[in-house]
Protein backbone atom coordinates (compact mmCIF):
# COMPACT_ATOMS: atom_id res chain seq x y z
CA UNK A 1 197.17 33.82 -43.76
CA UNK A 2 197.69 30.22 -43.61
CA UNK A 3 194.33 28.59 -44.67
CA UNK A 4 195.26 25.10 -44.45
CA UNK A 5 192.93 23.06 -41.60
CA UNK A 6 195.47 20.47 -39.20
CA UNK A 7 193.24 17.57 -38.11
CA UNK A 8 193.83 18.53 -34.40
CA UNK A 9 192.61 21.72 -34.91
CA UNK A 10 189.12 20.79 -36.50
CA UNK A 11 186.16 21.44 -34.34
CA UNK A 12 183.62 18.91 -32.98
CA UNK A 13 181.44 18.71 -36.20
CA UNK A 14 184.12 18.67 -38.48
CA UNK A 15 183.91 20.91 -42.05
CA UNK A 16 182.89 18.82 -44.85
CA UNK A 17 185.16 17.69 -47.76
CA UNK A 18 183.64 21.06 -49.45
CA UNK A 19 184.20 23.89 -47.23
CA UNK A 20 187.31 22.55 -46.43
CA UNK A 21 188.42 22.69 -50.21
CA UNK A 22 186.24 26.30 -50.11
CA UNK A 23 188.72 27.02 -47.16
CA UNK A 24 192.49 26.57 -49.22
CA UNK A 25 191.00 27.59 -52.30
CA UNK A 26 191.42 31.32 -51.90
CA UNK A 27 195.49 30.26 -51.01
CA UNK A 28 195.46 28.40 -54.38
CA UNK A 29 194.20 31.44 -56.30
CA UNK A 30 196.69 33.73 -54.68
CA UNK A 31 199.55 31.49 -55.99
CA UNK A 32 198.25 30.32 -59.11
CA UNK A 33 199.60 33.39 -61.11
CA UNK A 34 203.12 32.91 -59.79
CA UNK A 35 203.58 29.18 -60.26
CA UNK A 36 201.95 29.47 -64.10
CA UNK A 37 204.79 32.22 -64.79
CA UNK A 38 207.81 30.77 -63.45
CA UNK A 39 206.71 26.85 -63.68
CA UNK A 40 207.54 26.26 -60.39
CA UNK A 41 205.45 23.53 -58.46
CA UNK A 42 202.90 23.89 -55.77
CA UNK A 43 204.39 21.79 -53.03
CA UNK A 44 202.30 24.22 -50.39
CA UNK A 45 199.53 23.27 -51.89
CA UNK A 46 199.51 19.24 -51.31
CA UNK A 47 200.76 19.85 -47.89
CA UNK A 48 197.85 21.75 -46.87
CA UNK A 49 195.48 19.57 -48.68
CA UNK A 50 197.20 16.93 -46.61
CA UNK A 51 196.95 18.36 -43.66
CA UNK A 52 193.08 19.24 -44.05
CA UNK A 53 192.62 15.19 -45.06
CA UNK A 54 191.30 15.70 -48.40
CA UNK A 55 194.15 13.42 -50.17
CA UNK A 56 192.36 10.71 -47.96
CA UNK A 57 188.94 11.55 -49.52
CA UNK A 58 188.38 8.55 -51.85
CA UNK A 59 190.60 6.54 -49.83
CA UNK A 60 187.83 3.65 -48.42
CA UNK A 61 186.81 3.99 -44.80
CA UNK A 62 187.99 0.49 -44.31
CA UNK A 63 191.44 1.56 -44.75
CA UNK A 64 191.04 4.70 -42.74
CA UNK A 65 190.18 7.31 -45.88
CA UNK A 66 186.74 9.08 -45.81
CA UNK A 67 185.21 6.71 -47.84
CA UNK A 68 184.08 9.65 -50.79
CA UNK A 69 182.82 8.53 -54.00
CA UNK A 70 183.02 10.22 -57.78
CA UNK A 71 180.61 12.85 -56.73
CA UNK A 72 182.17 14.20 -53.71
CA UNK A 73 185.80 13.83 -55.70
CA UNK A 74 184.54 15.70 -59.07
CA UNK A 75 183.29 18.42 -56.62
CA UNK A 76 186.46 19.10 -54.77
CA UNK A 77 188.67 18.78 -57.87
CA UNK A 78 185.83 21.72 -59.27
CA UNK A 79 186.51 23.72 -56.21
CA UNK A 80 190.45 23.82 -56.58
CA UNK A 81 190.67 23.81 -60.31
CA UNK A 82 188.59 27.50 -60.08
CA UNK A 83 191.89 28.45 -57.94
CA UNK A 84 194.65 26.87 -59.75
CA UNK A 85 194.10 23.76 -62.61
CA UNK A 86 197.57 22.50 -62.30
CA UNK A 87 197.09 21.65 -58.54
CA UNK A 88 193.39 20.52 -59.39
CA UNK A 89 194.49 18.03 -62.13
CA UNK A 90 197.41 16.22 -59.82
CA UNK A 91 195.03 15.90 -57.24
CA UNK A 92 192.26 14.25 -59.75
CA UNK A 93 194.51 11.90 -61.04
CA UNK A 94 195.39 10.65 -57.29
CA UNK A 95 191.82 10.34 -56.65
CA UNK A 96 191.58 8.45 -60.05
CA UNK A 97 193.60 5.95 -58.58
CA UNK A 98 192.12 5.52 -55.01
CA UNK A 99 189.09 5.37 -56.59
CA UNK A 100 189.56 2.72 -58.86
CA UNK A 101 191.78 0.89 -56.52
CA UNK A 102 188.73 0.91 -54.62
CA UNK A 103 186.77 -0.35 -57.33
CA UNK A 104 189.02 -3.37 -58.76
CA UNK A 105 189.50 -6.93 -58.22
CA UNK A 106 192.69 -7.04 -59.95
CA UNK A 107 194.76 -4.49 -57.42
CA UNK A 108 196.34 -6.53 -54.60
CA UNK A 109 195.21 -6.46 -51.06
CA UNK A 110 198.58 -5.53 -49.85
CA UNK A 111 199.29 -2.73 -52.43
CA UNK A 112 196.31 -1.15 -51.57
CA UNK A 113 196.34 -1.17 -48.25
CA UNK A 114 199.77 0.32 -48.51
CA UNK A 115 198.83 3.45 -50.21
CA UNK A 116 195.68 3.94 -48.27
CA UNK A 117 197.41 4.22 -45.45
CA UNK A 118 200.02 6.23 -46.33
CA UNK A 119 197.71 8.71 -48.22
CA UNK A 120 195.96 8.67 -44.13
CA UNK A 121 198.48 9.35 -42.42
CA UNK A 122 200.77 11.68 -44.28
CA UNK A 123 201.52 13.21 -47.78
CA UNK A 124 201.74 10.56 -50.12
CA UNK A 125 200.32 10.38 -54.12
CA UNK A 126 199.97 8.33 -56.67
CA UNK A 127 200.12 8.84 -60.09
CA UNK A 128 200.14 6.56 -63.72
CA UNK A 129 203.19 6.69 -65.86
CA UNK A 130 202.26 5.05 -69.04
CA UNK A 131 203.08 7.78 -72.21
CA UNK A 132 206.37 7.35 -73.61
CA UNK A 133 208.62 9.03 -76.27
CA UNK A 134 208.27 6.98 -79.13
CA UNK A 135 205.19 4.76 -78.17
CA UNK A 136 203.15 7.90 -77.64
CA UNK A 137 199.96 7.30 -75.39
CA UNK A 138 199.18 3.42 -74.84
CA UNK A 139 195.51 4.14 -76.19
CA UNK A 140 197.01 4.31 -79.59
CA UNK A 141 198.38 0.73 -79.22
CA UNK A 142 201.70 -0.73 -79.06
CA UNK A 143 203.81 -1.77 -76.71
CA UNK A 144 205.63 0.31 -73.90
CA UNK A 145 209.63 0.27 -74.31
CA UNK A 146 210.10 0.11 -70.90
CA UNK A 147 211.02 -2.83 -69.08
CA UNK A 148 210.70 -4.61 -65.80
CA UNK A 149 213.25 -8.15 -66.14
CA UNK A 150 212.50 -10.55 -63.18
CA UNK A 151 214.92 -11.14 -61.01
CA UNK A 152 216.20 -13.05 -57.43
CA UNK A 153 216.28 -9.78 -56.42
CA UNK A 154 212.94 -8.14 -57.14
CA UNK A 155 211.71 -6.75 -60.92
CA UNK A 156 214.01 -4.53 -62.39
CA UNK A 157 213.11 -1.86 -64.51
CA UNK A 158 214.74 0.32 -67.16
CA UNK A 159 212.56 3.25 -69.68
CA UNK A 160 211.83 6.50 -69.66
CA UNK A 161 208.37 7.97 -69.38
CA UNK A 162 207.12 11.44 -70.46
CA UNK A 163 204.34 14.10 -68.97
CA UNK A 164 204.62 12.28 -65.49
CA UNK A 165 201.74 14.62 -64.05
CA UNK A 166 202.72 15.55 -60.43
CA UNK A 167 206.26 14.21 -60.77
CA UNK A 168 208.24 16.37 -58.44
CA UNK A 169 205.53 15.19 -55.30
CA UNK A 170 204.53 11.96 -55.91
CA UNK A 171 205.42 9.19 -53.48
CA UNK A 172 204.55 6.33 -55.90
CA UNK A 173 204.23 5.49 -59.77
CA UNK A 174 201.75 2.99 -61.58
CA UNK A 175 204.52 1.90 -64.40
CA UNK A 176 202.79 0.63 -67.78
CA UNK A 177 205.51 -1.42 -68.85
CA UNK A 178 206.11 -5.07 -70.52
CA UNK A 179 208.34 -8.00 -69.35
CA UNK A 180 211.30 -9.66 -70.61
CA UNK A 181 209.34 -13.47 -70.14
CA UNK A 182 209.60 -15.33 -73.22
CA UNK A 183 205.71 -14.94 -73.30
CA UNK A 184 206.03 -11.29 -72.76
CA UNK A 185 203.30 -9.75 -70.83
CA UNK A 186 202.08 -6.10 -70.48
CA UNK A 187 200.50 -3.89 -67.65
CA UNK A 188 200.75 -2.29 -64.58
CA UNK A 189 203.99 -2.25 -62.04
CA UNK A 190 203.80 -0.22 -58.33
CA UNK A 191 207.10 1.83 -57.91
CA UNK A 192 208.09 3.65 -55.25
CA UNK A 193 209.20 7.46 -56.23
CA UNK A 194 212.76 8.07 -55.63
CA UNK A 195 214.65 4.22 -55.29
CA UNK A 196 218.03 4.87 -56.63
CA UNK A 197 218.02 4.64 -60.84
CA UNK A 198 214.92 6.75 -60.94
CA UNK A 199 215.92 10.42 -62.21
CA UNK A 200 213.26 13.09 -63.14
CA UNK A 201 214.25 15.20 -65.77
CA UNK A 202 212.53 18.79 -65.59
CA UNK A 203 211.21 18.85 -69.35
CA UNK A 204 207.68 20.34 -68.65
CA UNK A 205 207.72 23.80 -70.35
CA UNK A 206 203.76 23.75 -71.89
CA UNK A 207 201.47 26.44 -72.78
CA UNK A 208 199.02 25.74 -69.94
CA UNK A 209 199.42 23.59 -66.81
CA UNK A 210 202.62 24.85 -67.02
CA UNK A 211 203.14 24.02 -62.74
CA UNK A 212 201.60 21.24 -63.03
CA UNK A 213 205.02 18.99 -63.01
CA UNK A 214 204.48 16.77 -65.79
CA UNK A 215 208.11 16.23 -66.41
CA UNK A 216 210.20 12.94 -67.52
CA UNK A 217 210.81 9.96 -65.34
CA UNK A 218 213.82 8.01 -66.24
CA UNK A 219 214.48 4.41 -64.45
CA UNK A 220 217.51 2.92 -65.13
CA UNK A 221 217.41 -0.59 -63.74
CA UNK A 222 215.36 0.13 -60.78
CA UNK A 223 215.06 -2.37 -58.47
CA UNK A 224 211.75 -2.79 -56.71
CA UNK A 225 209.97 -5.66 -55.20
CA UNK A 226 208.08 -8.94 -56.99
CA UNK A 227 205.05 -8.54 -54.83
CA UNK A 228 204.44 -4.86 -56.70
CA UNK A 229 203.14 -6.29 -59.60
CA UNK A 230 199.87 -4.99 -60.02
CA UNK A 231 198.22 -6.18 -62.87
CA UNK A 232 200.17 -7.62 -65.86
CA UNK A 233 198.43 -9.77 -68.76
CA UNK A 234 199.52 -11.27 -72.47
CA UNK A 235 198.99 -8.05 -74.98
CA UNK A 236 195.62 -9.22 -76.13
CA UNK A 237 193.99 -9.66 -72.76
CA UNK A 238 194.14 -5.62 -72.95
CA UNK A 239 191.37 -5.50 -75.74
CA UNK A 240 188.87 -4.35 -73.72
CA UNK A 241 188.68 -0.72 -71.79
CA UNK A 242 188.03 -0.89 -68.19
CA UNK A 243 185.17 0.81 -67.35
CA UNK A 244 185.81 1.47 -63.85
CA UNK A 245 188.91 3.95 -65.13
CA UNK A 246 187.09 5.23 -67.78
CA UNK A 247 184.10 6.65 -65.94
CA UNK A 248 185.67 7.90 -63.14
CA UNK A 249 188.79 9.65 -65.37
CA UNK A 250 185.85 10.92 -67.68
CA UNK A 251 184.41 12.98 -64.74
CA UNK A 252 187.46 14.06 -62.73
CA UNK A 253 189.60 15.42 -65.74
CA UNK A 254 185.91 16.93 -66.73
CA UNK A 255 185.80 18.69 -63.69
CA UNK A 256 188.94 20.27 -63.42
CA UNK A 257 188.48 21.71 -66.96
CA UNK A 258 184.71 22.57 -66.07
CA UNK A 259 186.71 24.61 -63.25
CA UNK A 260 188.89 26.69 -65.21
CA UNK A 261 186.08 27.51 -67.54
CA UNK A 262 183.85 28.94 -64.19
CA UNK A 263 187.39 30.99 -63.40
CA UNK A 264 187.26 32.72 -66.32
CA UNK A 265 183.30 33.25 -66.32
CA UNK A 266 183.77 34.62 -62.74
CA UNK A 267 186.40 37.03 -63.65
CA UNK A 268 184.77 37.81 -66.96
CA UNK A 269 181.53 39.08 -65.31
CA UNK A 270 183.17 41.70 -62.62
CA UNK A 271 185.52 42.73 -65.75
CA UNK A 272 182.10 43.52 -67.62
CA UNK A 273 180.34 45.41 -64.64
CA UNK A 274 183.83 47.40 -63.92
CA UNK A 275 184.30 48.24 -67.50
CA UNK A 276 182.80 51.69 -68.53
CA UNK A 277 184.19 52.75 -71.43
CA UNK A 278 183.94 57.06 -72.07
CA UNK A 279 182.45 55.90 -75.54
CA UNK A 280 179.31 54.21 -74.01
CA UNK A 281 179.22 55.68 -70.73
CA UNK A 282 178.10 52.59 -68.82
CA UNK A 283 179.36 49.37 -67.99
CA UNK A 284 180.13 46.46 -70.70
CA UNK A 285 177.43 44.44 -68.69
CA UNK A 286 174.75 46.41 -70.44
CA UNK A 287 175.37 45.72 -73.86
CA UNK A 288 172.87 43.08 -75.47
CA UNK A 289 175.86 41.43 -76.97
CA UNK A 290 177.60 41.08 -73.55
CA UNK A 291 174.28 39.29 -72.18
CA UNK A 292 174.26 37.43 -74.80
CA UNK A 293 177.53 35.73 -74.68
CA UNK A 294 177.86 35.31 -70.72
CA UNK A 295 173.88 33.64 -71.59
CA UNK A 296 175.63 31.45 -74.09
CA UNK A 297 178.61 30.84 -71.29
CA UNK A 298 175.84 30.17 -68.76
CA UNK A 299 174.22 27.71 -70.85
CA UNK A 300 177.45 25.24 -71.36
CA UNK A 301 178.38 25.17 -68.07
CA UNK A 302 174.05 24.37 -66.82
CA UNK A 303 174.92 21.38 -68.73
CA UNK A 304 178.50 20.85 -67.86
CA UNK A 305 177.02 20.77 -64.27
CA UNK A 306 174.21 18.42 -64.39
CA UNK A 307 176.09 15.86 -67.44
CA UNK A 308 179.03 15.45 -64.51
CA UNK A 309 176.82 15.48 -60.95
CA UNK A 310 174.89 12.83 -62.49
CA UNK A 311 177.35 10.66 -64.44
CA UNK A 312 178.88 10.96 -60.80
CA UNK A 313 175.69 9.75 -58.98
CA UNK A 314 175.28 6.82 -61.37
CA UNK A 315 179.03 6.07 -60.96
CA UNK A 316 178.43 6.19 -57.01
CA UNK A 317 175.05 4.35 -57.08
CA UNK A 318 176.57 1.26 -58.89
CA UNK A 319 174.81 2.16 -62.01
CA UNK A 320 175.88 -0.24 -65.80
CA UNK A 321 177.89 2.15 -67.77
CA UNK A 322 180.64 2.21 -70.66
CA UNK A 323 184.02 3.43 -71.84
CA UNK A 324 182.08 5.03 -74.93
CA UNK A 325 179.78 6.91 -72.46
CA UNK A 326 182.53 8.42 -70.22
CA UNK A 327 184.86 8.87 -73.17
CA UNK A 328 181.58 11.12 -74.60
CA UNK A 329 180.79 12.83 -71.28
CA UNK A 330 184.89 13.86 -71.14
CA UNK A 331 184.58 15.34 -74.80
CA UNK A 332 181.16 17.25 -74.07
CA UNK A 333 182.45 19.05 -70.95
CA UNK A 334 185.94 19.73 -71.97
CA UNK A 335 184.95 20.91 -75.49
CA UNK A 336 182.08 23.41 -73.56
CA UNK A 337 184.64 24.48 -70.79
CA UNK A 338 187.10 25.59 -74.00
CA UNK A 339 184.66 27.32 -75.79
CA UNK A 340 182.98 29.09 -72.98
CA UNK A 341 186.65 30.54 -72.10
CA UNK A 342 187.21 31.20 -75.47
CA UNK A 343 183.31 32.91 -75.62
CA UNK A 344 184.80 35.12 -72.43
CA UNK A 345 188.01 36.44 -75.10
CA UNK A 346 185.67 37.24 -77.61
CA UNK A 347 184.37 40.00 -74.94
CA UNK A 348 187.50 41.51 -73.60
CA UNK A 349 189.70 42.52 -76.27
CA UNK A 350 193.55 42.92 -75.32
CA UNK A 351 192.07 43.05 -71.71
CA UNK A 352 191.95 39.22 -71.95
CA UNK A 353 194.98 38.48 -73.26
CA UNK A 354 197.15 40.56 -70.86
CA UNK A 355 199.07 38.65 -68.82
CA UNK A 356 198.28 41.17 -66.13
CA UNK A 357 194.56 39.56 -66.12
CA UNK A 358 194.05 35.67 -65.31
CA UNK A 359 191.67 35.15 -68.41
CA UNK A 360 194.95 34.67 -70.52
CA UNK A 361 196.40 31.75 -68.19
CA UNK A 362 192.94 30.14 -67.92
CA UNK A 363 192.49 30.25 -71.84
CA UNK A 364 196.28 28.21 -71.73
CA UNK A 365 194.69 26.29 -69.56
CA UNK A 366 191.78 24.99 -70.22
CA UNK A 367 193.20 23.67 -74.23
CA UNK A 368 194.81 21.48 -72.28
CA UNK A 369 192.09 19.41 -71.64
CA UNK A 370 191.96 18.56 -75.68
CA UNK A 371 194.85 16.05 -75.07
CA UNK A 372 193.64 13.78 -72.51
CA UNK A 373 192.77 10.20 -73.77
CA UNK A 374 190.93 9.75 -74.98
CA UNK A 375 191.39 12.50 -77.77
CA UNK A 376 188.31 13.90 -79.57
CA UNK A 377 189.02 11.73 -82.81
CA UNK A 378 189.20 8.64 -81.04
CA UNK A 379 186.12 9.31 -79.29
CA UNK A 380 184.04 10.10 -82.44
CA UNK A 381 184.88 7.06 -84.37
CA UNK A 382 184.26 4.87 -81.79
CA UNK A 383 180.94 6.19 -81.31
CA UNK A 384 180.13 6.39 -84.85
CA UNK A 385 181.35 2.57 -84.50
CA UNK A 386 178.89 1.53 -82.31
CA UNK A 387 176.22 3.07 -83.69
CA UNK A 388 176.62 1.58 -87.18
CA UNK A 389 177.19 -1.87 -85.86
CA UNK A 390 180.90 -1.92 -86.87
């Protein structure tokens, strides 16, 4: 059954952003198990979330998107990270992007009306390639290896850039790079996927997320134009975190690892009323311990739910906030979606780790969300930081 919605075929009230995600999820589920084994990307996937309109969802109604703020975003990335995390974490980093596009005085006009309007009208996504192999994650400081040299021509651009999230899809690449100026500068370069020098090399071969394509991009003097220069500064203009990005990345990656965690709880709760062992001669479900844990479960993800919905609202409603509050918001809900799954393992025994049961590949999944900047550590220190006036 094909579950994706065409645009022509919606009816006079059309769905919401919701129940059209509610819609493909089922579709998402179905395939998850078979992507995860063989690492094999979900291309279906973005076309039918293209073709129902939601990769246009934060895209701003002046450009011909929906217009949908952090809210509406965090609960569609929710809704297709329950079905399959790899797809749900792509999609939240294009929304990232729209969103702070959307939210920026530093993008130019032109660039963004460029991917707006191709995200509209067909399948087009945008994603950041900024870790490399020896720099590491740009968080941690440093500057990128890669290069863009300005040219007659257009900026060229040579480097190589690991766990490119989405790589075998995406139609265009925020580059962190530096310049070759004799004032070198750092920051942000729009490249189109696929201009000849650009090779992706299939690396990605993870524990969890394993379809999500986060494989190597190579550019070997690329050639792309001046005018795609996004947002490129001296080194020490960087000092500061943008708040924009880090709120909105601090709910989005939240809420695709808040997803996997409500997979799991959802399968671990029919496993516990099927389950009637000969020994106890009624199902799992009505063992104090059992209620106990899926209580505990319960409890993380009550406040995994209302810490994200309203971060979200404040984001939407223009509200002050900081880096160090998103960075703490994106270590309290990933930290309770991993222990809640790992809560669910504690119940199931070898049942949980068969690879015949989804509890396994959501487990894989949802440690993932322990390496997104910024990491635990960082988060911690710079809290403790603050609060001791240092």
């Amino acid at each position: 059954m094909n579950l994706s919605i065409k645009r022509q075929e919606l009816p006079a009230v059309a769905p919401s952003a919701i129940e059209r995600a509610l819609l493909l999820a089922p579709g998402f589920a179905e395939r998850a198990p078979l992507h995860d084994r063989t690492a094999s990307f979900p291309f279906e996937n973005f076309q039918e979330l293209s073709d129902a309109g939601l990769l246009a969802l934060t895209v701003p109604q002046l450009f011909g998107g929906a217009g949908g703020g952090v809210r509406d975003a965090a609960r569609v990335v929710n809704i297709v990270a329950k079905a399959d995390a790899a797809t749900a974490l792509v999609l939240a980093m294009h929304y990232i992007h729209h969103l702070v596009i959307a939210g920026s005085a530093n993008w130019p006009q032109h660039l963004a009306r460029k991917l707006a309007r191709e995200t509209v009208e067909g399948l087009a996504l945008v994603n950041a390639l900024r870790v490399e192999p020896d720099l590491g994650s740009p968080s941690r400081g440093g500057l990128p290896a890669t290069t863009a040299k300005r040219t007659a021509a257009g900026w060229r651009l040579s480097g190589h850039k690991i766990y490119s999230t989405g790589a075998p899809i995406l139609k265009w690449y925020t580059v962190w790079a530096k310049t070759d100026e004799p004032e070198v500068r750092v920051g942000l370069f729009l490249v189109p996927a696929g201009l000849p020098g650009t090779t992706i090399v299939e690396t990605w071969d993870h524990l969890g997320l394993r379809a999500s394509g986060s494989h190597d991009v190579v550019f070997d003097d690329v050639l792309f134009p001046l005018d795609h220069e996004v947002d490129v500064r001296r080194p020490s203009e960087w000092g500061t975190p943008d708040p924009t990005q880090a709120t909105v990345q601090a709910v989005l990656v939240g809420a695709v690892y808040d997803g996997v965690a409500r997979a799991a709880r959802d399968w671990l709760i029919q496993f516990l009323k099927d389950r009637v062992p000969s020994s106890l001669g009624a199902p799992l479900s009505t063992l104090s311990r059992a209620q106990e844990i899926v209580g505990g479960i319960e409890a993380k993800l009550a406040v995994n739910a209302r810490v994200l919905d309203t971060f979200a609202r404040d984001i939407d409603d223009g509200v002050a906030l900081t880096a160090s509050e998103a960075n703490i918001v994106k270590l309290t809900v990933t930290n309770n979606a991993i222990a809640a799954v790992e809560e669910a393992l504690s119940l199931t025994s070898n049942h949980g780790l068969a690879r015949a049961n989804p509890l396994e590949r959501h487990f894989r999944d949802v440690i993932c969300g322990r390496v997104h900047t910024p990491q635990d550590d960082a988060t911690r220190i710079s809290a403790g930081r603050l609060a001791l006036g240092i």
